[in-house]
N, C-alpha and C. Protein backbone atom coordinates (compact mmCIF):
# COMPACT_ATOMS: atom_id res chain seq x y z
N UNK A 1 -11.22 1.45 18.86
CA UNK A 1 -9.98 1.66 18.18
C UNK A 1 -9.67 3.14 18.01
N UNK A 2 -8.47 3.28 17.09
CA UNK A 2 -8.21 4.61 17.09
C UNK A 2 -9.46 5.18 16.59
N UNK A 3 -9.67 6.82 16.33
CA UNK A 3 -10.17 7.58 15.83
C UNK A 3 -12.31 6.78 16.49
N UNK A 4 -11.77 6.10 16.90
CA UNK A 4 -13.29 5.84 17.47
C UNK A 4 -13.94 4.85 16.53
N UNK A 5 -13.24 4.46 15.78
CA UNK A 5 -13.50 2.98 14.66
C UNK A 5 -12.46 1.91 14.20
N UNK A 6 -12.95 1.03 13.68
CA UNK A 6 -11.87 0.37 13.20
C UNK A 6 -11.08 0.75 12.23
N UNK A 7 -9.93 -0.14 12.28
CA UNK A 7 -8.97 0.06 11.17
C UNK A 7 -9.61 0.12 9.79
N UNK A 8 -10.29 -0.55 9.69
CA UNK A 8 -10.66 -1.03 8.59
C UNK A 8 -11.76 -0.32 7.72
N UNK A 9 -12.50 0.05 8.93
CA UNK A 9 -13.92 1.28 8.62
C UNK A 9 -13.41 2.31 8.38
N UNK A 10 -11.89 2.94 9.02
CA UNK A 10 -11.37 4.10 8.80
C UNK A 10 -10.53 3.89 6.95
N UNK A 11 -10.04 3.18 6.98
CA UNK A 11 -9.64 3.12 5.56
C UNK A 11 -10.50 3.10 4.69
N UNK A 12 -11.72 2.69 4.87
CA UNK A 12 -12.35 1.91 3.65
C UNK A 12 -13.15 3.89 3.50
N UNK A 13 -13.43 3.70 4.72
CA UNK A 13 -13.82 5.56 4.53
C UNK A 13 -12.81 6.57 3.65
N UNK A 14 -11.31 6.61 4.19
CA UNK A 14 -10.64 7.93 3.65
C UNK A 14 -10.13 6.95 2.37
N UNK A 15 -10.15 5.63 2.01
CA UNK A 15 -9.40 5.42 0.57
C UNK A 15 -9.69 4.23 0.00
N UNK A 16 -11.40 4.46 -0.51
CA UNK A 16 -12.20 3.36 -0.85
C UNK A 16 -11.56 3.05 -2.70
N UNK A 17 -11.61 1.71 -2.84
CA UNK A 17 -11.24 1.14 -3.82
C UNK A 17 -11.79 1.91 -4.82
N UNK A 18 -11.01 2.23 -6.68
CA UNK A 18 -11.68 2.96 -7.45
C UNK A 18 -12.71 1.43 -8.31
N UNK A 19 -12.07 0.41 -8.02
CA UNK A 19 -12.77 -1.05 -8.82
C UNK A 19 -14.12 -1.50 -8.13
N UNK A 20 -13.90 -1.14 -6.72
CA UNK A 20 -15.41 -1.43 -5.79
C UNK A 20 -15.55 -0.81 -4.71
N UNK A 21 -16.11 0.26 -4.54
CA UNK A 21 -15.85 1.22 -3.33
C UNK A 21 -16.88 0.62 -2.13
N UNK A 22 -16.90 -0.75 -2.12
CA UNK A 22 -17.36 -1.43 -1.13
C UNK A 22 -16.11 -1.89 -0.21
N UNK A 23 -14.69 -2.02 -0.85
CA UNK A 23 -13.69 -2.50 -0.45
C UNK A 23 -12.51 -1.34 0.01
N UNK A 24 -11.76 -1.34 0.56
CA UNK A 24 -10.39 -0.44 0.79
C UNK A 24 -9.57 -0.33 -0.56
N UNK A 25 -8.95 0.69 -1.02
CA UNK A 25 -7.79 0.51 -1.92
C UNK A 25 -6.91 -0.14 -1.34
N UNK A 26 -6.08 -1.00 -1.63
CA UNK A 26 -4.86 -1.91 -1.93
C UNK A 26 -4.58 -1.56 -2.60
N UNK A 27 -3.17 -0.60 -2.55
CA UNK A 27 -2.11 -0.49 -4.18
C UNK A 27 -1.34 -1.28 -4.32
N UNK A 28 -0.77 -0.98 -5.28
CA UNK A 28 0.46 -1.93 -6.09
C UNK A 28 1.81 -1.23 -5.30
N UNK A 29 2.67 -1.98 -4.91
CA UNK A 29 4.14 -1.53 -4.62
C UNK A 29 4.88 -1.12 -5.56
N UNK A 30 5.26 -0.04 -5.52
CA UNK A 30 5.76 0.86 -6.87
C UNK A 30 7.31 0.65 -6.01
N UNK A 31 8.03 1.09 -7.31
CA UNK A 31 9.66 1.15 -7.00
C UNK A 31 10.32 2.19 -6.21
N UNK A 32 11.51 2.17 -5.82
CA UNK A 32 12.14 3.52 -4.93
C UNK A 32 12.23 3.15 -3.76
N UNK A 33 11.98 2.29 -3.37
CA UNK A 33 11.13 2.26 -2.32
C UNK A 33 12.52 1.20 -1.00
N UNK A 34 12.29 0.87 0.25
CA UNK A 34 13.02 -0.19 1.02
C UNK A 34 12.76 -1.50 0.06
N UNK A 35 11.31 -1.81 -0.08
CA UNK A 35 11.06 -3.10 -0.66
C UNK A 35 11.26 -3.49 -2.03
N UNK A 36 12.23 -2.41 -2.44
CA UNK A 36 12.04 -2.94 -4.12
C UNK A 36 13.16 -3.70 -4.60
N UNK A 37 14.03 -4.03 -3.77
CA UNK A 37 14.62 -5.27 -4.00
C UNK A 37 14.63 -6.41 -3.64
N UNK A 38 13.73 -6.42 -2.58
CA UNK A 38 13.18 -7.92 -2.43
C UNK A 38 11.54 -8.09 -3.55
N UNK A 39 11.36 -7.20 -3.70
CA UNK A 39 10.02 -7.44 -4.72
C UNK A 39 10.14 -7.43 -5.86
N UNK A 40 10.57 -6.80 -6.32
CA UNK A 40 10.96 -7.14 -7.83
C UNK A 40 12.09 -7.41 -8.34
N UNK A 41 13.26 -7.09 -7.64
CA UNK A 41 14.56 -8.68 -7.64
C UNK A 41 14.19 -9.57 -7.55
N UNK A 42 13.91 -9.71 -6.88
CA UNK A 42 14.65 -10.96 -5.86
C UNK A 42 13.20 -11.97 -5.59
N UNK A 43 11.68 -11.49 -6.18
CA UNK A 43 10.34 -11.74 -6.20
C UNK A 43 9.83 -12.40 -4.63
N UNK A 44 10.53 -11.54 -3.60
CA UNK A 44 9.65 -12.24 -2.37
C UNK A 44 8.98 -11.54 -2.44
N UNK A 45 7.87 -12.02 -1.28
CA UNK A 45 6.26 -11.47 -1.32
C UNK A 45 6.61 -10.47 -0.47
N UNK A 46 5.64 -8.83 -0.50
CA UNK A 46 6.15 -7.96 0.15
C UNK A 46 4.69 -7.37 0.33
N UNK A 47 4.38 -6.47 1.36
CA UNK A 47 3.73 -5.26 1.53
C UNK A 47 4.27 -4.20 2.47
N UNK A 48 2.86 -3.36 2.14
CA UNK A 48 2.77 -2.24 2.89
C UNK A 48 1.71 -1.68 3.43
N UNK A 49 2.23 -1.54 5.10
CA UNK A 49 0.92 -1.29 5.59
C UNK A 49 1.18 0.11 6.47
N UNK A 50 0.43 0.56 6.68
CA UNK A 50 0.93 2.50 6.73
C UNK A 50 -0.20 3.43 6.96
N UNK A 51 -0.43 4.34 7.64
CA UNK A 51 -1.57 5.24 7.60
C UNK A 51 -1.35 5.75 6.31
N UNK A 52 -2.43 6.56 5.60
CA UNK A 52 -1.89 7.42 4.67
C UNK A 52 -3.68 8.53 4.73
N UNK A 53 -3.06 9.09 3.92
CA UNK A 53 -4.02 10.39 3.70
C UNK A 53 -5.64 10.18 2.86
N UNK A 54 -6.40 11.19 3.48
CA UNK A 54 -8.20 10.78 3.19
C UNK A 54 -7.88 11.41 1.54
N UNK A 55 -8.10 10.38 0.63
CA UNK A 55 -8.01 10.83 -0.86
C UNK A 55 -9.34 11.69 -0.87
N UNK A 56 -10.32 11.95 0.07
CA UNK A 56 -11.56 12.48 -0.75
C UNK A 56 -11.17 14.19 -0.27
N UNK A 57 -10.16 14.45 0.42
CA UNK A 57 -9.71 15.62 1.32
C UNK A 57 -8.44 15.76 0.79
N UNK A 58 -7.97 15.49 1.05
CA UNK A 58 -6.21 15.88 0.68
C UNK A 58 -5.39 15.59 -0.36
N UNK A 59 -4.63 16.84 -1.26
CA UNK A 59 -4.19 16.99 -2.26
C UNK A 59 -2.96 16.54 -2.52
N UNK A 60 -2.40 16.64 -1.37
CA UNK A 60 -0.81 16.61 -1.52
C UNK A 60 -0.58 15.00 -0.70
N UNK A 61 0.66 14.88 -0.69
CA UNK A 61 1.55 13.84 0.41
C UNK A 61 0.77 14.04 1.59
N UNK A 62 0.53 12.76 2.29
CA UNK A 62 0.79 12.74 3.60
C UNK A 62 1.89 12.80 4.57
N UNK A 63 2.99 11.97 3.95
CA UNK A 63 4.44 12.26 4.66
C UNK A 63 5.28 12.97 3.36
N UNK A 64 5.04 14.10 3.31
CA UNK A 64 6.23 14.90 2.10
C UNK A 64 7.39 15.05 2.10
N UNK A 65 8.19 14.47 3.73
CA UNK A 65 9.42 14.71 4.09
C UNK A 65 9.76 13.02 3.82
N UNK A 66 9.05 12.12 3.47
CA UNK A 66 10.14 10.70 3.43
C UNK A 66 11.13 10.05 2.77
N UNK A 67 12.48 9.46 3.35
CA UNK A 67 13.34 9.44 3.00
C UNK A 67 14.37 11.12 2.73
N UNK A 68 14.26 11.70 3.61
CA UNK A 68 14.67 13.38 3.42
C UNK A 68 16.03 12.94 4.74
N UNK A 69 17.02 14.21 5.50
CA UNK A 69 16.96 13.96 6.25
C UNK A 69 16.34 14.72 7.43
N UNK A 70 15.39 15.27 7.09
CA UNK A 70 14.30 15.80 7.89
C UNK A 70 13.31 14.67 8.47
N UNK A 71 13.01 13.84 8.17
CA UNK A 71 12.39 12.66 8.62
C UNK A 71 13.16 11.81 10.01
N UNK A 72 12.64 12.86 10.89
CA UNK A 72 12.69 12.76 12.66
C UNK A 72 11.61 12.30 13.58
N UNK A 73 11.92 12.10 14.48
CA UNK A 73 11.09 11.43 15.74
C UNK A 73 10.40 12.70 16.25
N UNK A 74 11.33 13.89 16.63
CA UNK A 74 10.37 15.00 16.97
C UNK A 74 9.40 15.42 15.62
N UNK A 75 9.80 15.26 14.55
CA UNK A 75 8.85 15.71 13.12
C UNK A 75 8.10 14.91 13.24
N UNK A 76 7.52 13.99 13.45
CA UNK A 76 6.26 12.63 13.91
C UNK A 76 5.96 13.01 15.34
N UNK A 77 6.34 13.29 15.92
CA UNK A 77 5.85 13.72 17.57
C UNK A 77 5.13 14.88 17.37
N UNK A 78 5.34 15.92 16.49
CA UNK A 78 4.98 17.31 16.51
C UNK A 78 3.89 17.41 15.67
N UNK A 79 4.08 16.75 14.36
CA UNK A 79 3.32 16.79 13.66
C UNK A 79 2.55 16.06 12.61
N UNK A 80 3.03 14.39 12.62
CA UNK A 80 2.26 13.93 12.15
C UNK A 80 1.25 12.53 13.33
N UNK A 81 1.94 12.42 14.54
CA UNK A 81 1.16 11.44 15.16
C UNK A 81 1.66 11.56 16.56
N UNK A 82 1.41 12.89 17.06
CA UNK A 82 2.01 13.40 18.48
C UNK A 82 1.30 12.17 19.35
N UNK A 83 0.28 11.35 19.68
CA UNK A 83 0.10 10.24 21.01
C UNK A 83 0.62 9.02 20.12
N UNK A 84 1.25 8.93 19.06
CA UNK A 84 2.00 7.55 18.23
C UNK A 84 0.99 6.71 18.24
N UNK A 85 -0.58 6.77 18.54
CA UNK A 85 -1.18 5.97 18.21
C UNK A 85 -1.54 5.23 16.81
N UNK A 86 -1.10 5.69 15.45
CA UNK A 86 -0.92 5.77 14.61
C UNK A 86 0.08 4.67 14.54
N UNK A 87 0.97 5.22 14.82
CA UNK A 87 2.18 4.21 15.07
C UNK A 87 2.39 2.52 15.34
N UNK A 88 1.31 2.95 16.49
CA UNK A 88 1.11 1.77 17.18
C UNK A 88 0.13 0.81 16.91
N UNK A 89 -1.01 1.42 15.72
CA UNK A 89 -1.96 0.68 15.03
C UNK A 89 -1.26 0.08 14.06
N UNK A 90 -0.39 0.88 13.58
CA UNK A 90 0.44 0.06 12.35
C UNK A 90 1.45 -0.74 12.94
N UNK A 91 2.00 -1.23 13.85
CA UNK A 91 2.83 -2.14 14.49
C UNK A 91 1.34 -3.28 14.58
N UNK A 92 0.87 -2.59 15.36
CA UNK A 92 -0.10 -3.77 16.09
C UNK A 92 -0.46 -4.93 14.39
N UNK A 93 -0.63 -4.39 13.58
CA UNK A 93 -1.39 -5.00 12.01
C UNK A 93 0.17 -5.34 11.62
N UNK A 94 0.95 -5.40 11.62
CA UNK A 94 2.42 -5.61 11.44
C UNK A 94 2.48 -7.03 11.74
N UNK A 95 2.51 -6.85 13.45
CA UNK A 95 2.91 -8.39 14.01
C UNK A 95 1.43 -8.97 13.72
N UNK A 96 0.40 -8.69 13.43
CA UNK A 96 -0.72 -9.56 13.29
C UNK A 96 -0.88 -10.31 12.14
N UNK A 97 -0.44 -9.44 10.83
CA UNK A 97 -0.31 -10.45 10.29
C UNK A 97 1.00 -11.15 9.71
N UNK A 98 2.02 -10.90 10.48
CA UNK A 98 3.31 -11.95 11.02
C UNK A 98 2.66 -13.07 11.23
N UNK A 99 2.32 -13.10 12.40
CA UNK A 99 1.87 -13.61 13.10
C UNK A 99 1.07 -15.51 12.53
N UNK A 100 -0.36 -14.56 12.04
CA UNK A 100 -0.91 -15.32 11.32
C UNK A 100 -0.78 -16.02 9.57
N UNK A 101 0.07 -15.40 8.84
CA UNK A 101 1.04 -15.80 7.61
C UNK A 101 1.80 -17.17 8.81
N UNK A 102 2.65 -16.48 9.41
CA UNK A 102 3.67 -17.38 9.81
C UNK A 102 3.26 -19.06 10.46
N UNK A 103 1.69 -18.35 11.36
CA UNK A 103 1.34 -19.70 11.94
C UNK A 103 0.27 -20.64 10.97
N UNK A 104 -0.10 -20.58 9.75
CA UNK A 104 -0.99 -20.65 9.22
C UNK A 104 -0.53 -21.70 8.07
N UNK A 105 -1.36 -23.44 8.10
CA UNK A 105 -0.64 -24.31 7.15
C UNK A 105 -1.18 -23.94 6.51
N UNK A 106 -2.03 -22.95 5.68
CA UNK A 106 -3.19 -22.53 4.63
C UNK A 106 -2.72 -21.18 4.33
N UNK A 107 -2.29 -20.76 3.30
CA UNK A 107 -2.73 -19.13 3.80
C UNK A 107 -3.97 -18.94 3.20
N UNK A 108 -4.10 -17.78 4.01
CA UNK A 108 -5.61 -16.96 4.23
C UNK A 108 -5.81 -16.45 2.87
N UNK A 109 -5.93 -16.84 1.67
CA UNK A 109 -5.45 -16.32 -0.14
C UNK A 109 -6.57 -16.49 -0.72
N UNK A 110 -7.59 -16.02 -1.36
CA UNK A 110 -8.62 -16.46 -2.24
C UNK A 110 -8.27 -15.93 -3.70
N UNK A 111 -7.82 -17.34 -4.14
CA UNK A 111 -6.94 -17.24 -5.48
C UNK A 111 -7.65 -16.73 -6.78
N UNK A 112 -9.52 -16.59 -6.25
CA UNK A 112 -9.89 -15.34 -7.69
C UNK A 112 -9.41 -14.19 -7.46
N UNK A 113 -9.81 -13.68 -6.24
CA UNK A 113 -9.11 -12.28 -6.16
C UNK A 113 -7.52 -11.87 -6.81
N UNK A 114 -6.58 -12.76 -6.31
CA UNK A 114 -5.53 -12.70 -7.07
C UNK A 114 -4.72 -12.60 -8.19
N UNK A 115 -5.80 -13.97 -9.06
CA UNK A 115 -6.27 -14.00 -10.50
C UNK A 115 -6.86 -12.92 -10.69
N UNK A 116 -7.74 -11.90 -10.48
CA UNK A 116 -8.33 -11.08 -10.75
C UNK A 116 -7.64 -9.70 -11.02
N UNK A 117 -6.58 -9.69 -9.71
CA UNK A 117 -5.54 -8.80 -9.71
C UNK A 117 -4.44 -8.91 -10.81
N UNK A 118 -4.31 -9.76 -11.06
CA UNK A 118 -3.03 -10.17 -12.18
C UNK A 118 -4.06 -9.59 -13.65
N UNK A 119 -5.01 -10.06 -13.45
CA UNK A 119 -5.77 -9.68 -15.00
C UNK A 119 -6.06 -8.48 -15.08
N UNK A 120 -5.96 -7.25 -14.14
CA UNK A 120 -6.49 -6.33 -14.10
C UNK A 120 -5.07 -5.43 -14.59
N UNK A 121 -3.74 -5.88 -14.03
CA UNK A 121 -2.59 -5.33 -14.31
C UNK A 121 -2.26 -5.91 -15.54
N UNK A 122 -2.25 -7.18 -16.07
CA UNK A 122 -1.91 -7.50 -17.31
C UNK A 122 -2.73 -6.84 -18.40
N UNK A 123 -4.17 -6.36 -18.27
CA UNK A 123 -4.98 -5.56 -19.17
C UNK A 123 -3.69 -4.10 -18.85
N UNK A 124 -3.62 -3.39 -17.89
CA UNK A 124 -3.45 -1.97 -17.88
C UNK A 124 -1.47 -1.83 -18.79
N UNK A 125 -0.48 -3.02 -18.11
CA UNK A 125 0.55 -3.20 -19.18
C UNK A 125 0.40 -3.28 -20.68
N UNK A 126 -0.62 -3.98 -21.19
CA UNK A 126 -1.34 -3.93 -22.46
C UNK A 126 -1.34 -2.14 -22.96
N UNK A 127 -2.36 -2.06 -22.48
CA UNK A 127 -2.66 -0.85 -23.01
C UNK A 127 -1.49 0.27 -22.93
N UNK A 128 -0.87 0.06 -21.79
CA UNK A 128 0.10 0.97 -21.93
C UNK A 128 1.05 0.79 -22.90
N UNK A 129 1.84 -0.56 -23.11
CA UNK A 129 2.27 -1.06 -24.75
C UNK A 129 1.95 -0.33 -25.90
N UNK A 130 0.38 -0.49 -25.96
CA UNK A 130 -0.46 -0.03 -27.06
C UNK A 130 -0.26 1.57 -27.20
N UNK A 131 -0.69 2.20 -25.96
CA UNK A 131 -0.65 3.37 -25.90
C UNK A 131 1.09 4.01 -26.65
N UNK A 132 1.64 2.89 -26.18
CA UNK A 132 3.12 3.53 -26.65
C UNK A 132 4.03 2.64 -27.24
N UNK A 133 3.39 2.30 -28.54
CA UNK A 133 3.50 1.67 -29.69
C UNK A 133 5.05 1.84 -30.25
N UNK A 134 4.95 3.33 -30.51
CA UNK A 134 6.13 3.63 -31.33
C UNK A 134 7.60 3.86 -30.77
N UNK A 135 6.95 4.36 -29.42
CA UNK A 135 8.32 4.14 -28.48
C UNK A 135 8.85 3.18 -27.98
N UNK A 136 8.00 1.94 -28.28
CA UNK A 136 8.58 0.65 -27.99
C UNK A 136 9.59 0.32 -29.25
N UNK A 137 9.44 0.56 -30.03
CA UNK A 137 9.42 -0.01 -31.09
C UNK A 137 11.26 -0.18 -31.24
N UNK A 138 12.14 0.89 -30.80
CA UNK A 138 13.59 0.86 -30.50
C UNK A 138 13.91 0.19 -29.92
N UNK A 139 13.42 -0.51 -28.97
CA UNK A 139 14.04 -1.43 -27.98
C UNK A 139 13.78 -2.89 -28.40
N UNK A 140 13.50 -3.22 -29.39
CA UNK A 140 12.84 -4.63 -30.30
C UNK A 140 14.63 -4.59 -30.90
C-alpha cells in the first residue's frame, strides 16, 4: 500500500486513539462542515474518511486552505499529494465501504462499541453542563 503499509497501520501510527492507543482515533463530526446538515438535521448516518496529519509531529492543519478559494487542483498537485495517491486511497475506502454498507443484510456494527461511544459523549455533555452551570442557567 501507500507509504509501504497499510491504511490502517499508517493511521493507527500517526493518530492512535487517546481511550486505547491500540486502536486508530475516530472523531466525532463536528459542525461547519458539507455534512452537517444531513447529520445533525436531518440525523442521517454520516462520515469521514480523509488523510490527515501525524498528531505526534505536526502542530498546525493539515489542509489550512479548506473551504478558502485557494483550495485548487494545482494546490494538491504541488503540495499536498503531487502522485494523488492519497487521493486515491481515500476513494478506494470510499467505494469500499459503499460498497459493503450497501451490500450487507447485517451491518458490520458491534453495538458495545457504540453503546460505549454514546456513554463516553453523554459523560463529556455532562460535565460540560456542570462545568457551565451558571451560564446555563439563562436559557432555562
Amino acid at each position: 500500500g501507500y507509504e509501504r503499509k497499510s491504511l490502517y497501520e499508517s493511521w493507527l501510527e500517526k493518530d492512535p486513539s487517546s481511550e486505547n492507543n491500540q486502536r486508530p482515533r475516530i472523531n466525532k463530526l463536528g459542525s461547519g462542515s458539507d455534512f452537517e446538515a444531513f447529520f445533525q438535521r436531518l440525523g442521517i448516518a454520516s462520515g469521514r474518511v480523509r488523510y490527515t496529519k501525524n498528531r505526534k509531529v505536526d502542530k498546525y492543519s493539515n489542509y489550512p486552505v479548506y473551504h478558502t478559494t485557494y483550495e485548487t487542483f494545482e494546490l494538491v498537485k504541488r503540495f499536498y499529494d503531487p502522485s494523488f495517491q492519497k487521493q486515491l486511497t481515500v476513494a478506494q475506502i470510499r467505494a469500499g465501504l459503499v460498497y459493503e454498507l450497501s451490500d450487507s443484510p447485517l451491518l458490520p456494527l458491534r453495538c458495545q462499541d457504540y453503546a460505549e461511544a454514546l456513554r463516553l459523549y453523554t459523560n463529556e455533555i455532562y460535565d460540560q453542563a456542570k462545568k457551565h452551570e451558571a451560564e446555563l442557567e439563562k436559557y432555562k
